[in-house]
N, C-alpha and C. Protein backbone atom coordinates (compact mmCIF):
# COMPACT_ATOMS: atom_id res chain seq x y z
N UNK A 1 -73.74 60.26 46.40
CA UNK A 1 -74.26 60.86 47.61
C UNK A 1 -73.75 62.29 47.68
N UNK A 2 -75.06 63.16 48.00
CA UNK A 2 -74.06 64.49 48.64
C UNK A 2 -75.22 65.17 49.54
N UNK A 3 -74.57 66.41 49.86
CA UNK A 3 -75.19 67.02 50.83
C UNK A 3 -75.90 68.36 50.46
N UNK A 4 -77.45 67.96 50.48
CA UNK A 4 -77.60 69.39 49.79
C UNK A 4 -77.31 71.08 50.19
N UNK A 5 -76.79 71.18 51.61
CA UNK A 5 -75.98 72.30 51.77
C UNK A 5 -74.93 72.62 51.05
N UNK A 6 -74.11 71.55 50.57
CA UNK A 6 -72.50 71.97 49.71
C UNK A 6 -72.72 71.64 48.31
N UNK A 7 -73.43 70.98 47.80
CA UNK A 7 -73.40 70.55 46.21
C UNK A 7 -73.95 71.46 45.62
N UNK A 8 -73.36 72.04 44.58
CA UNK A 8 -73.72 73.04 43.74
C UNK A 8 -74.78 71.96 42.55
N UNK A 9 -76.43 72.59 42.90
CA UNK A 9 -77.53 71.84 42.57
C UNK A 9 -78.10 72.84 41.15
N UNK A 10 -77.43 73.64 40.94
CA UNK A 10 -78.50 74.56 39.99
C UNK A 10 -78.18 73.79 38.51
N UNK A 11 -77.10 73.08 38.40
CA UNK A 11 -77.01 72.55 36.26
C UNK A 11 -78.26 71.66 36.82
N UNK A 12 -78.39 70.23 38.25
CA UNK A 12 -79.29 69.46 38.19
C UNK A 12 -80.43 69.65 38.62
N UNK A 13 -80.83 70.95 39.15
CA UNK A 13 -82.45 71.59 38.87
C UNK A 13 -82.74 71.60 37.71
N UNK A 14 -82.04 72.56 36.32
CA UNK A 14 -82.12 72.81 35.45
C UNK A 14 -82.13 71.60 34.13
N UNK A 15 -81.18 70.71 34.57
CA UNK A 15 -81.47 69.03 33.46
C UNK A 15 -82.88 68.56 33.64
N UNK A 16 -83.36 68.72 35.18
CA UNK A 16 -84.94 68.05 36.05
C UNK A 16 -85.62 68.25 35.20
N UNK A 17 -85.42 69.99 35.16
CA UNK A 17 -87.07 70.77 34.63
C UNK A 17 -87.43 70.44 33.34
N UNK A 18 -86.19 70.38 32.27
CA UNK A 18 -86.11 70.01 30.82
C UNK A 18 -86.61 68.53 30.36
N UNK A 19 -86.23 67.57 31.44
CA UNK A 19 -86.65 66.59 31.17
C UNK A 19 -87.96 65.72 32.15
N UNK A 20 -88.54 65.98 32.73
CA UNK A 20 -89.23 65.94 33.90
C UNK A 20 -89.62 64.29 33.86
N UNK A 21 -88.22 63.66 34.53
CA UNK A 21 -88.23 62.50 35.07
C UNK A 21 -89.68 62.38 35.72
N UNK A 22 -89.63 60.98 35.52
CA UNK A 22 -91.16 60.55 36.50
C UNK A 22 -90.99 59.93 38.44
N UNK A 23 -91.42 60.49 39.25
CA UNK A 23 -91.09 60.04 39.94
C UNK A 23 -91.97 59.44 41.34
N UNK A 24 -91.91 58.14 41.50
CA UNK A 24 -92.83 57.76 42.23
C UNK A 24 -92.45 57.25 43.82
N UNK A 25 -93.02 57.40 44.53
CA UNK A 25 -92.69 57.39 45.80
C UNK A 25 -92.61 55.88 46.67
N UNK A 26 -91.97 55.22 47.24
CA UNK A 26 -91.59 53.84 48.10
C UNK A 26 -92.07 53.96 48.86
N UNK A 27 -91.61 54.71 49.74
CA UNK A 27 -91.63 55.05 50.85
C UNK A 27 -90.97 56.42 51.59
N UNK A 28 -91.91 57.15 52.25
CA UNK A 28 -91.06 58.65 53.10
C UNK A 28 -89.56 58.41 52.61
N UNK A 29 -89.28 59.00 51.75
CA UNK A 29 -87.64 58.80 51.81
C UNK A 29 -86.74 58.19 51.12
N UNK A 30 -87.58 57.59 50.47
CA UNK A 30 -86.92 56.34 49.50
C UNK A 30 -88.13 56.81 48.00
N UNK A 31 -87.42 57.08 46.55
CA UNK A 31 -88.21 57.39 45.83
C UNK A 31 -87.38 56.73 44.63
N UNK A 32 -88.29 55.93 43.14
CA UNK A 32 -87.96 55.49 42.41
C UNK A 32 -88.08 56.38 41.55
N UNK A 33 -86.95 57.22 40.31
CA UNK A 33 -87.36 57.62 38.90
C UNK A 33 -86.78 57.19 37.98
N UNK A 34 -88.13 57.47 36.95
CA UNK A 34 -87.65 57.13 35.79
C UNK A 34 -87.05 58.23 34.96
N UNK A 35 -85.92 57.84 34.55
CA UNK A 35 -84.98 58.54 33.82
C UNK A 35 -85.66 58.84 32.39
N UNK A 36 -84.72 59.52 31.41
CA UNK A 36 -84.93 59.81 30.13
C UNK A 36 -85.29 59.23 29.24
N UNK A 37 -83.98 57.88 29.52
CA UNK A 37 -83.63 56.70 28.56
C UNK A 37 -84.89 55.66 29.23
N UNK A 38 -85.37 55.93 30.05
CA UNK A 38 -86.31 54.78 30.68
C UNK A 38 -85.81 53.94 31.67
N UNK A 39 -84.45 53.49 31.95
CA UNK A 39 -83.66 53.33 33.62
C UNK A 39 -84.79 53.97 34.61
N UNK A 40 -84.73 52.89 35.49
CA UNK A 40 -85.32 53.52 36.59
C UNK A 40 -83.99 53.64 37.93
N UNK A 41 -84.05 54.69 38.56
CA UNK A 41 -82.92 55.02 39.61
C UNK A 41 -83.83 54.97 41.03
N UNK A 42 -83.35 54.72 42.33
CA UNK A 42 -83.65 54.82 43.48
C UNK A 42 -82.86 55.98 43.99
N UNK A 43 -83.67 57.03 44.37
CA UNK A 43 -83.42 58.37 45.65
C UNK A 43 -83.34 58.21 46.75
N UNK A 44 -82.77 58.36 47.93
CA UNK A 44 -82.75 58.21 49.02
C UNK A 44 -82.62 59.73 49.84
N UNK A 45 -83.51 60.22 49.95
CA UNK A 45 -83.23 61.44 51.35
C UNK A 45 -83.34 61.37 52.45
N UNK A 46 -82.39 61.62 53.24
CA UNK A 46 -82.13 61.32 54.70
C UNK A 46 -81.22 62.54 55.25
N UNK A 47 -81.27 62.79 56.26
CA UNK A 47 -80.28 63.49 57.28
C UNK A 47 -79.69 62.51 58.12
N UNK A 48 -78.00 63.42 58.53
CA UNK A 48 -77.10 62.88 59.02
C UNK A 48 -76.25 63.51 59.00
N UNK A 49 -76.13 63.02 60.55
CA UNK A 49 -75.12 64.59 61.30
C UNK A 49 -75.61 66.13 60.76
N UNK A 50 -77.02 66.27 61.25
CA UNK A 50 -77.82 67.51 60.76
C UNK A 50 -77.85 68.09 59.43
N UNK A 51 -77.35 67.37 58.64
CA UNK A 51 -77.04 67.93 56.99
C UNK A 51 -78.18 66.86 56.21
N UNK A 52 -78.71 67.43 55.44
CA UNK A 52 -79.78 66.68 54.18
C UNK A 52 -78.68 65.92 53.61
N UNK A 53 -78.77 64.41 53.39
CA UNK A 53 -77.90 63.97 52.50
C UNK A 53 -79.27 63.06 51.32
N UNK A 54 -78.59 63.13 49.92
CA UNK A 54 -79.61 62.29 48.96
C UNK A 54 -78.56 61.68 48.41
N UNK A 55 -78.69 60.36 48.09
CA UNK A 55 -78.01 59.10 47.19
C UNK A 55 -78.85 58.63 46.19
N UNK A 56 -78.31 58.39 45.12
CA UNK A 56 -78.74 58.12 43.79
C UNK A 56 -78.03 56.85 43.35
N UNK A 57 -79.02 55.97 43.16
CA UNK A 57 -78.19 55.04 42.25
C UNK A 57 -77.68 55.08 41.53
N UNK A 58 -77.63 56.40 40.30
CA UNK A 58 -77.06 55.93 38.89
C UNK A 58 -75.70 56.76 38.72
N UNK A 59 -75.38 56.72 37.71
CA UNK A 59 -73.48 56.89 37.41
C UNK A 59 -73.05 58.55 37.82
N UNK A 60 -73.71 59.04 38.15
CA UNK A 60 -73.26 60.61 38.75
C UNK A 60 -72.16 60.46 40.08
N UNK A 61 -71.03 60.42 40.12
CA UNK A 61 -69.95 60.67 41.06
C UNK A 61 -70.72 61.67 42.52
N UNK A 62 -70.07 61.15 43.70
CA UNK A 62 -70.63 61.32 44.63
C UNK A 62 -70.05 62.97 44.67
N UNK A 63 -70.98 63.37 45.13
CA UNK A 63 -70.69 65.15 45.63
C UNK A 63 -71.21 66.04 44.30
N UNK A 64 -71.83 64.92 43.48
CA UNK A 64 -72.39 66.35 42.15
C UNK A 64 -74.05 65.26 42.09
N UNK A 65 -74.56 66.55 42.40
CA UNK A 65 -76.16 66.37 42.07
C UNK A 65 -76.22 65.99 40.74
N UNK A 66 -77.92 64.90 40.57
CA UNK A 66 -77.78 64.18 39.49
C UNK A 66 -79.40 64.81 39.03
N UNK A 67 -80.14 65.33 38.25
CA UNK A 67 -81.53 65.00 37.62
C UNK A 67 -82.40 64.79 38.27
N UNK A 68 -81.82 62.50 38.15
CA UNK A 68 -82.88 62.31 39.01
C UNK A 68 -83.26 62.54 40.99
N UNK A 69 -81.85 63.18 41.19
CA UNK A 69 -81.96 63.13 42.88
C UNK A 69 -82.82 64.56 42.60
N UNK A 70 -82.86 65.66 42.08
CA UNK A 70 -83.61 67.20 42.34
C UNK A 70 -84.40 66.99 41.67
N UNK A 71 -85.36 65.89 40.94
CA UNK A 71 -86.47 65.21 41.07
C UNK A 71 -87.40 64.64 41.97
N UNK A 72 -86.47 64.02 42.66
CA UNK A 72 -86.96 63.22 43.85
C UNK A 72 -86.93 64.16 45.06
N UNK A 73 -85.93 64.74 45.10
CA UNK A 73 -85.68 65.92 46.38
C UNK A 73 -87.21 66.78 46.59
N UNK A 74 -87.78 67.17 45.05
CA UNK A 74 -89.02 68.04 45.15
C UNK A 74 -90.06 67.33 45.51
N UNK A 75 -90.30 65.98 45.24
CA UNK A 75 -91.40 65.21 46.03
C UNK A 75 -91.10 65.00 46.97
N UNK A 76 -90.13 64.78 47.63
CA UNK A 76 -89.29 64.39 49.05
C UNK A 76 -90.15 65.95 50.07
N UNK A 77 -89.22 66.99 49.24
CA UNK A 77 -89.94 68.07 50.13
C UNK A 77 -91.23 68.15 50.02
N UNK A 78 -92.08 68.00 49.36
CA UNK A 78 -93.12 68.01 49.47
C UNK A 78 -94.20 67.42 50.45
N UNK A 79 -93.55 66.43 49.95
CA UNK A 79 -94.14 65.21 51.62
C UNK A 79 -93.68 65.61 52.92
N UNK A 80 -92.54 65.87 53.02
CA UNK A 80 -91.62 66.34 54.53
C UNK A 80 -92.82 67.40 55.12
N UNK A 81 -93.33 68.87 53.94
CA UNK A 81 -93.78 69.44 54.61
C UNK A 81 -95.38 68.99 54.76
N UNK A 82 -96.08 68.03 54.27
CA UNK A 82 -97.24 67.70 54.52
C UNK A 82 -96.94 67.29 56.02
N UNK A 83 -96.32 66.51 56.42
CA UNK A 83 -96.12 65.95 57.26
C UNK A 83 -95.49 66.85 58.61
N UNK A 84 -95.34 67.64 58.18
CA UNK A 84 -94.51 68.59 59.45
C UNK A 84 -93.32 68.62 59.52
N UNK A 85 -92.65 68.10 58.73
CA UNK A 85 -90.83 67.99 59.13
C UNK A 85 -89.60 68.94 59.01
């Protein structure tokens, strides 16, 4: 889990773009990708206590952006702003 105000996100923009996980949507907020190796991970974006927070299932230590979360984050925003949010 981290917060995308404090996590330094630019190495896991940059792993995203190189490998362009697949990523499909659950639900507003909840997004499944598929990884490199073919693992599939669950995204979660949410706010709390006014800060963006995203959780990732897979082995990335909490407070360092992972791949698949600035994967999911860009469909996440995407939808947020269809929607008005």
């Amino acid at each position: 889990m981290f917060s995308l105000e404090t996590a330094n996100i630019e190495r896991a923009i940059k792993s995203a773009k190189a490998l362009h996980p697949k990523v499909k949507m659950i639900e507003f907020g909840t997004y499944e990708v598929t990884g490199s190796t073919g693992n599939t991970y669950t995204v979660r974006c949410y706010r709390k206590a006014g800060e963006k927070i995203v959780e990732c299932n897979c082995a990335t230590r909490d407070e360092i952006a992972c791949k698949h979360s600035m994967a999911a984050v860009s469909l996440h925003s995407a939808m947020a702003a269809q929607r008005g949010h």
